[in-house]
PDB file of N, CA and C in Angstrom:
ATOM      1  N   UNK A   1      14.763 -17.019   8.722  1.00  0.00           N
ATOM      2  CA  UNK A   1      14.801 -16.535   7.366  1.00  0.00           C
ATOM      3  C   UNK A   1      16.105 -16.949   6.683  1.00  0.00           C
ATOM      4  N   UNK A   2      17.195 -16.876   6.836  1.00  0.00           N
ATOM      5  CA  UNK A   2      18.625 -17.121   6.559  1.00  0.00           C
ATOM      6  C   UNK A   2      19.164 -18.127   6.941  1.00  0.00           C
ATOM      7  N   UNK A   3      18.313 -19.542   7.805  1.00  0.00           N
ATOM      8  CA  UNK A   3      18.504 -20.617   7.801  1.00  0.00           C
ATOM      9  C   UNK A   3      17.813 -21.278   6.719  1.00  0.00           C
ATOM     10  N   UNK A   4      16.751 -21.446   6.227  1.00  0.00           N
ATOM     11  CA  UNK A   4      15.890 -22.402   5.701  1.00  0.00           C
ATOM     12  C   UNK A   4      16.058 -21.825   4.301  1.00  0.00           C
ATOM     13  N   UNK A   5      16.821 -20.650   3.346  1.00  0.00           N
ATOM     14  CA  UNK A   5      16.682 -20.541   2.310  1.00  0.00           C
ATOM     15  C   UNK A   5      18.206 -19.657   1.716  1.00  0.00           C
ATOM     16  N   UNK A   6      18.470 -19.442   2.711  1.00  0.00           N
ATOM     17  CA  UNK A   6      19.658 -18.826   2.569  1.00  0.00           C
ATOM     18  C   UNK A   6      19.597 -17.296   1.465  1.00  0.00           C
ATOM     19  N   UNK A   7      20.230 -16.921   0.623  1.00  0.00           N
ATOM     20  CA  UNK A   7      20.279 -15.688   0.532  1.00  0.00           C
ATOM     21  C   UNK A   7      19.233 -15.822  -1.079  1.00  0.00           C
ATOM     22  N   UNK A   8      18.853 -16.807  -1.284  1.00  0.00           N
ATOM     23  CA  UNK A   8      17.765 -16.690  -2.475  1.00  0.00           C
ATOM     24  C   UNK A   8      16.049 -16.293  -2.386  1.00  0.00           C
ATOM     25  N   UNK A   9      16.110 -16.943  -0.849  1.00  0.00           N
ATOM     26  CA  UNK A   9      14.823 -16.208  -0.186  1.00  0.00           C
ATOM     27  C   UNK A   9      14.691 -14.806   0.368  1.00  0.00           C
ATOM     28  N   UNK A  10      15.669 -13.700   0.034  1.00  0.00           N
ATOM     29  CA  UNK A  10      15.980 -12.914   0.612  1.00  0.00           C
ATOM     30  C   UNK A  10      15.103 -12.173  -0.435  1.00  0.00           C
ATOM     31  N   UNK A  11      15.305 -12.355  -1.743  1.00  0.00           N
ATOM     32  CA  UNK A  11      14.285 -11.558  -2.305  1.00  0.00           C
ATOM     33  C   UNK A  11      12.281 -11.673  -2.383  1.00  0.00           C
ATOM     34  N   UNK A  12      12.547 -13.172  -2.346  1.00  0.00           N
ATOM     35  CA  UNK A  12      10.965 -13.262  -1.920  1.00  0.00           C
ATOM     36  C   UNK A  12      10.649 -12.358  -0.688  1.00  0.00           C
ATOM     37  N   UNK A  13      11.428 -11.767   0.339  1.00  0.00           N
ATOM     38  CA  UNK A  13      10.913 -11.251   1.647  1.00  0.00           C
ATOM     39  C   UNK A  13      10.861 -10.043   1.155  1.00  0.00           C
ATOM     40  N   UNK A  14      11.388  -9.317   0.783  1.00  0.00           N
ATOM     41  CA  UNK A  14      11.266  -8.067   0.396  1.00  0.00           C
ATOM     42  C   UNK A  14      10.117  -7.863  -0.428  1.00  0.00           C
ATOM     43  N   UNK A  15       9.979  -8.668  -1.275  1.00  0.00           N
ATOM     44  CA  UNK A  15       8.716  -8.649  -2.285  1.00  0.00           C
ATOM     45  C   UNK A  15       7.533  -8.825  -1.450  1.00  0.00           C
ATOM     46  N   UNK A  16       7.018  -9.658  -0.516  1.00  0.00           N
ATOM     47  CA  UNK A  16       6.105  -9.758   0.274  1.00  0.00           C
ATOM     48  C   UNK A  16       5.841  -8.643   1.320  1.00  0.00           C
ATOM     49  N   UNK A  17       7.166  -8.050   1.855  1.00  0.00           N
ATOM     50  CA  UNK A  17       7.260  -7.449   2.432  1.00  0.00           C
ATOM     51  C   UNK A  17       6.822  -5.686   1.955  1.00  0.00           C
ATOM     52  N   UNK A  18       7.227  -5.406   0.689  1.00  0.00           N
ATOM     53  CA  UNK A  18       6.425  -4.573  -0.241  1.00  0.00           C
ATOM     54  C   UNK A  18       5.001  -4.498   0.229  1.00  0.00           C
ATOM     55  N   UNK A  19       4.553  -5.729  -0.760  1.00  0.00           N
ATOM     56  CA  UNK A  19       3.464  -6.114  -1.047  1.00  0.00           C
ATOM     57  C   UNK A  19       2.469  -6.348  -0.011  1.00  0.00           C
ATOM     58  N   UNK A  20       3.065  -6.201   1.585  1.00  0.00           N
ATOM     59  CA  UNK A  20       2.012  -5.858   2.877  1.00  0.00           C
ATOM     60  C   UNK A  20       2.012  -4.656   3.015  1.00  0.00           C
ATOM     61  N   UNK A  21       2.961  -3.612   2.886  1.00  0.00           N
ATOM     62  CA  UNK A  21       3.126  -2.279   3.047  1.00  0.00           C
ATOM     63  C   UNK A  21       2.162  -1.579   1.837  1.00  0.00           C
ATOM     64  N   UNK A  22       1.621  -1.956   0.840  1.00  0.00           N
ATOM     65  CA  UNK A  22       0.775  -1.716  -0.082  1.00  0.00           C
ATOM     66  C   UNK A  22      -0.369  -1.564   0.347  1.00  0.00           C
ATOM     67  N   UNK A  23      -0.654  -2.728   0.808  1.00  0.00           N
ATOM     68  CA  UNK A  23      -2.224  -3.031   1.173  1.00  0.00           C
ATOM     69  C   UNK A  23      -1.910  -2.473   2.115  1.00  0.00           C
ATOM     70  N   UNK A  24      -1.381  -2.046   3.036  1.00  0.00           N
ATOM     71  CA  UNK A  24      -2.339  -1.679   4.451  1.00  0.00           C
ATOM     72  C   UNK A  24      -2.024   0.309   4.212  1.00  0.00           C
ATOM     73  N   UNK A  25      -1.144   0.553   2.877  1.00  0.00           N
ATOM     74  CA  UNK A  25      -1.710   1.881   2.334  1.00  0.00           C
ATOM     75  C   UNK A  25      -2.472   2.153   1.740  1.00  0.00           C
ATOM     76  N   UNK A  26      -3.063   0.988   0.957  1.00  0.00           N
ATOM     77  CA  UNK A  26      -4.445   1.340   0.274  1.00  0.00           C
ATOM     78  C   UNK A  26      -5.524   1.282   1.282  1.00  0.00           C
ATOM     79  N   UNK A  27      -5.597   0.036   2.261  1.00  0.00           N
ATOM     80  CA  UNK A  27      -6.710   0.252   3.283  1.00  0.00           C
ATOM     81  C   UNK A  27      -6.449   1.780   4.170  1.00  0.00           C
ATOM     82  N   UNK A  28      -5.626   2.421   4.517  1.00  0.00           N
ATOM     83  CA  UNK A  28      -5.242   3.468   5.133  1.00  0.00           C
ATOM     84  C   UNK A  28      -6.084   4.140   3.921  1.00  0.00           C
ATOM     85  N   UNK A  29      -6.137   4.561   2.766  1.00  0.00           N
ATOM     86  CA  UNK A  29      -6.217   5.699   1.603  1.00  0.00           C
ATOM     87  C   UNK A  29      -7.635   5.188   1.398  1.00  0.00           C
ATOM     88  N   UNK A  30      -7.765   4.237   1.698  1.00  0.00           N
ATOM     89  CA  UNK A  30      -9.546   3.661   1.421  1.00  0.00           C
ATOM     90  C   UNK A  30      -9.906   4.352   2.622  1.00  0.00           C
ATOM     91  N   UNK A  31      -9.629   3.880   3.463  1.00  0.00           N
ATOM     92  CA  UNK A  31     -10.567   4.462   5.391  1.00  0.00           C
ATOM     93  C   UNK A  31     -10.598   5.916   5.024  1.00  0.00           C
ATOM     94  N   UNK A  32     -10.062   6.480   5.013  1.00  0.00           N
ATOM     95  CA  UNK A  32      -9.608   7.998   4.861  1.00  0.00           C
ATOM     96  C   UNK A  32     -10.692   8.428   3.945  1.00  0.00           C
ATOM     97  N   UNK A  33     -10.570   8.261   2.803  1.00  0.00           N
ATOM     98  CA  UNK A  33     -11.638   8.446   1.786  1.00  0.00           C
ATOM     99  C   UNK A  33     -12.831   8.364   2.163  1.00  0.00           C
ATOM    100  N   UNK A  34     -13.096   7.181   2.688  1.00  0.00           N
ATOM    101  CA  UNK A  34     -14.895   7.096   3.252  1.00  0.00           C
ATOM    102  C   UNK A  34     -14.908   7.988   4.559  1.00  0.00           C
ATOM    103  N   UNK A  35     -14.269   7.970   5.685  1.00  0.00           N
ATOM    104  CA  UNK A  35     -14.076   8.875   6.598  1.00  0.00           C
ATOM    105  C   UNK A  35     -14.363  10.435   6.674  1.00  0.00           C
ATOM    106  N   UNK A  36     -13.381  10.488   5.260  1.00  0.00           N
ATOM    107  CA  UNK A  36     -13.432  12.079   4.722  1.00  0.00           C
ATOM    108  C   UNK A  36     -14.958  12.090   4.302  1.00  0.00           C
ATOM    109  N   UNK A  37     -15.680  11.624   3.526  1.00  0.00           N
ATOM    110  CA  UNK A  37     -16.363  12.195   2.914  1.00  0.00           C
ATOM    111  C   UNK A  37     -18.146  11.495   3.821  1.00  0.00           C
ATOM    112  N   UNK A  38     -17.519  10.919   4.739  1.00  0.00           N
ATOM    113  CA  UNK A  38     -18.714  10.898   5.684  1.00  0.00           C
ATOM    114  C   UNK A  38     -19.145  11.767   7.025  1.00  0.00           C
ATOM    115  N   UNK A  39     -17.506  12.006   7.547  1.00  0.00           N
ATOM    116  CA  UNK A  39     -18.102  13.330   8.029  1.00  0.00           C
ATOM    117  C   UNK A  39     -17.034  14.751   8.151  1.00  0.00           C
ATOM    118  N   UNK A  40     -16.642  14.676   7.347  1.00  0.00           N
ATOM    119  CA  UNK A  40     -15.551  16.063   7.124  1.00  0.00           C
ATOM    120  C   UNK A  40     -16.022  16.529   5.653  1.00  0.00           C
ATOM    121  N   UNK A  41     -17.350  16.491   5.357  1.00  0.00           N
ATOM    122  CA  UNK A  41     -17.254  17.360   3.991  1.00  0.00           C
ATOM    123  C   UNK A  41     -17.928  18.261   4.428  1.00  0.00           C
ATOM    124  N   UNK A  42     -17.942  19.395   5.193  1.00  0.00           N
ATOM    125  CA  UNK A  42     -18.302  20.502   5.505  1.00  0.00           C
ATOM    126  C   UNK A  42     -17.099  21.307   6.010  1.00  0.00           C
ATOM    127  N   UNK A  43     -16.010  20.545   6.171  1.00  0.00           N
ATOM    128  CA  UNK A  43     -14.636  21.012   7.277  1.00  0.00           C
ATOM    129  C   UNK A  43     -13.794  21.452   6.453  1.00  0.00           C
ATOM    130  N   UNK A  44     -12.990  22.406   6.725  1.00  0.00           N
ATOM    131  CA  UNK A  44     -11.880  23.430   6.350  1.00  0.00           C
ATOM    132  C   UNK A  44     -11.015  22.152   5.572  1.00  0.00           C
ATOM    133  N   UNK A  45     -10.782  21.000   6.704  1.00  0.00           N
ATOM    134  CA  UNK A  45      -9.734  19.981   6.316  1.00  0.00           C
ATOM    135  C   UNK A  45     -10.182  19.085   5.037  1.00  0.00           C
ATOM    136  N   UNK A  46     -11.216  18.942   4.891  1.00  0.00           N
ATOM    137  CA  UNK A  46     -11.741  18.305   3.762  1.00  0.00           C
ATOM    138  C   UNK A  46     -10.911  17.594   2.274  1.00  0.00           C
ATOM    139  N   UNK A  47     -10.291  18.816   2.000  1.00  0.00           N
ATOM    140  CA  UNK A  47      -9.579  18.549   0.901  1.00  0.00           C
ATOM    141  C   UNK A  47      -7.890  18.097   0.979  1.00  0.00           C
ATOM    142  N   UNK A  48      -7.893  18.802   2.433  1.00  0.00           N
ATOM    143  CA  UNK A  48      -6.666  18.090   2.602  1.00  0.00           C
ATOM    144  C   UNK A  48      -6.828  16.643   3.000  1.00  0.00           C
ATOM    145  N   UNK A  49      -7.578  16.339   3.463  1.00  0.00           N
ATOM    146  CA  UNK A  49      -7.329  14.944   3.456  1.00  0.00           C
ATOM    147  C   UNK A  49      -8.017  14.014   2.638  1.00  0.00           C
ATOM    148  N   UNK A  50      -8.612  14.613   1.494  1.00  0.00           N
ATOM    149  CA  UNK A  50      -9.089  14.035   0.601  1.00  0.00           C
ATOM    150  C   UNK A  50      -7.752  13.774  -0.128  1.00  0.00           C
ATOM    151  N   UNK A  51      -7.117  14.825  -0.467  1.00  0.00           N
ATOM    152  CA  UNK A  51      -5.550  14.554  -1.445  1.00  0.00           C
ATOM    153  C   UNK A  51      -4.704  13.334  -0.893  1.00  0.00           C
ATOM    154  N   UNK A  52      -4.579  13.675   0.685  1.00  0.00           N
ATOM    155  CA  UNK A  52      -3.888  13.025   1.166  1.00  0.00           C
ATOM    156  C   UNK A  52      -4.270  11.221   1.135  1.00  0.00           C
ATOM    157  N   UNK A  53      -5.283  11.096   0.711  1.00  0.00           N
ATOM    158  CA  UNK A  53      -6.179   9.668   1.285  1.00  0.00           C
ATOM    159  C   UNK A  53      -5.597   9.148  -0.233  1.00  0.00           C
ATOM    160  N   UNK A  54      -6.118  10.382  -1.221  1.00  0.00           N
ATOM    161  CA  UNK A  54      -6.027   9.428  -2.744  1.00  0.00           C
ATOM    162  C   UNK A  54      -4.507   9.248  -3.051  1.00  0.00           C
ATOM    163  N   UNK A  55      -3.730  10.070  -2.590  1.00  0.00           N
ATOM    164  CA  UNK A  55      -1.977   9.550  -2.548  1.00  0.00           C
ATOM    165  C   UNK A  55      -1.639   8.134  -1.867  1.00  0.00           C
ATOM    166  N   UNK A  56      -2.201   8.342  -0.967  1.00  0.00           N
ATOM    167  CA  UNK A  56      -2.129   7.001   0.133  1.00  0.00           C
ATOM    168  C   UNK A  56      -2.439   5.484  -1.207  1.00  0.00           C
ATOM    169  N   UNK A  57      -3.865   5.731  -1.425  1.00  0.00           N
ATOM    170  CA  UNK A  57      -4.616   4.808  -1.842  1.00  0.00           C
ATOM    171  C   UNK A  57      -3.800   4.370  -3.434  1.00  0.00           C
ATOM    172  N   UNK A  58      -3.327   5.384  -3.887  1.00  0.00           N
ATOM    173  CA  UNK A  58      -2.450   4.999  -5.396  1.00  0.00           C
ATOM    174  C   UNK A  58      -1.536   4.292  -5.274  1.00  0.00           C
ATOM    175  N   UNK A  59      -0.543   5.272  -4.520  1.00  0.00           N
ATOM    176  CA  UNK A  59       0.431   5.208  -3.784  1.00  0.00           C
ATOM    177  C   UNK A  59       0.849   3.365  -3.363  1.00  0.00           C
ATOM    178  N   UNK A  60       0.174   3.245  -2.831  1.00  0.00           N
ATOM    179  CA  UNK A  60      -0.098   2.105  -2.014  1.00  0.00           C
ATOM    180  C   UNK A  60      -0.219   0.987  -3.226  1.00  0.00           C
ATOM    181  N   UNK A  61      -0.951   1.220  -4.088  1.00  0.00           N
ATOM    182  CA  UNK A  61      -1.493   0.335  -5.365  1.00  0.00           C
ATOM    183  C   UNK A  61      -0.394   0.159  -6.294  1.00  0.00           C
ATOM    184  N   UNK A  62       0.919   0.821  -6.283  1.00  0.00           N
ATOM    185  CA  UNK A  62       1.704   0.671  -6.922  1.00  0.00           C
ATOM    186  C   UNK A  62       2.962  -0.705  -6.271  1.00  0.00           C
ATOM    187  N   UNK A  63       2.306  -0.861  -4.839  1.00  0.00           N
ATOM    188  CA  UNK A  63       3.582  -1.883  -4.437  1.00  0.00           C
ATOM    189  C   UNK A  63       2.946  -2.990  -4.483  1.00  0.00           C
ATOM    190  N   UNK A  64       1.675  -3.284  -4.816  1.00  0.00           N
ATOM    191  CA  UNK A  64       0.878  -4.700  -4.588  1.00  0.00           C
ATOM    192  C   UNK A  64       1.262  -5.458  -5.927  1.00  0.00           C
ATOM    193  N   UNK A  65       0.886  -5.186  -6.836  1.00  0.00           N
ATOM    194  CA  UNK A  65       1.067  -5.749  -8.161  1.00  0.00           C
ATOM    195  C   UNK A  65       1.671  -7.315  -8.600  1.00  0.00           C
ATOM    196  N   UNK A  66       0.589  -8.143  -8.847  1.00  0.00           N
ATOM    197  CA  UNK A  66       1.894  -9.324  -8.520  1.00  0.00           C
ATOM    198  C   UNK A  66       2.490  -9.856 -10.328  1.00  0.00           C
ATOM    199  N   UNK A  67       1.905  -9.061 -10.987  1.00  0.00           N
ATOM    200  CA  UNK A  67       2.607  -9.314 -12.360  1.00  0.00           C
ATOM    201  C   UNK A  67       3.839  -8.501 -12.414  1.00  0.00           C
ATOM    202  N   UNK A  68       3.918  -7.626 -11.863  1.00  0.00           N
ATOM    203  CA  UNK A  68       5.295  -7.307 -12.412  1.00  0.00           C
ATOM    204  C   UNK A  68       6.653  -8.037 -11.807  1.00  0.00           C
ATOM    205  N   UNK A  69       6.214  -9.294 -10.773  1.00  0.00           N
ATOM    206  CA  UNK A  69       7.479 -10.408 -10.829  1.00  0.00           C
ATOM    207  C   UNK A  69       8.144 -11.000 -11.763  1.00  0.00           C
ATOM    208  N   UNK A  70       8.870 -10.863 -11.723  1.00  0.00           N
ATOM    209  CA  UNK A  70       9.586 -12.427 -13.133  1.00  0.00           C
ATOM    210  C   UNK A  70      10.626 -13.401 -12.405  1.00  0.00           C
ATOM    211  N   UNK A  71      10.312 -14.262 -12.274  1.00  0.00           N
ATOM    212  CA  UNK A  71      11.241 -15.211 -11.957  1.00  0.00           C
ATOM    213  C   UNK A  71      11.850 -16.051 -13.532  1.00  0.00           C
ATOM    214  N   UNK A  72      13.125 -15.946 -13.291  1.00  0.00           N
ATOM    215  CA  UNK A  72      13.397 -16.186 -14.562  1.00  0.00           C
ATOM    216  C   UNK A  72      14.242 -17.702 -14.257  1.00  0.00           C
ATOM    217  N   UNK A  73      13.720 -19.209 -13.974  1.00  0.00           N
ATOM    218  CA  UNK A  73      14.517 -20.007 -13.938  1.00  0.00           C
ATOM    219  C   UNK A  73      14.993 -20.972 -14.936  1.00  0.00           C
TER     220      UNK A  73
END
């Protein structure tokens, strides 16, 4: 990483690096969701992990985004 680009690629990694931690909270907040409501909608837990799934799944949707980059060269 710090050979081949030195400290200008440092922000592309973080940005990608975001931007995997996104998706695999929205797939986490997606599974959850179908999970929940395929076989826990009769269960005490129901709603808790219904809340918990749609936080995940927003949550998550806020680090993917690829317009809000600007490279300004």
């Amino acid at each position: 990483m710090w050979l081949n680009g030195g400290i200008q690629n440092w922000k592309g990694w973080v940005y990608m690096f975001k931007r995997w931690i996104g998706i695999t909270l929205v797939l986490i907040g997606a599974i959850g969701l179908v999970v929940n409501v395929s076989f826990f909608k009769g269960s005490e837990y129901y709603d808790i992990i219904r809340v918990i799934s749609v936080i995940l799944f927003l949550g998550g949707g806020l680090f993917i985004p690829e317009y809000l980059r600007t490279d300004k060269k």
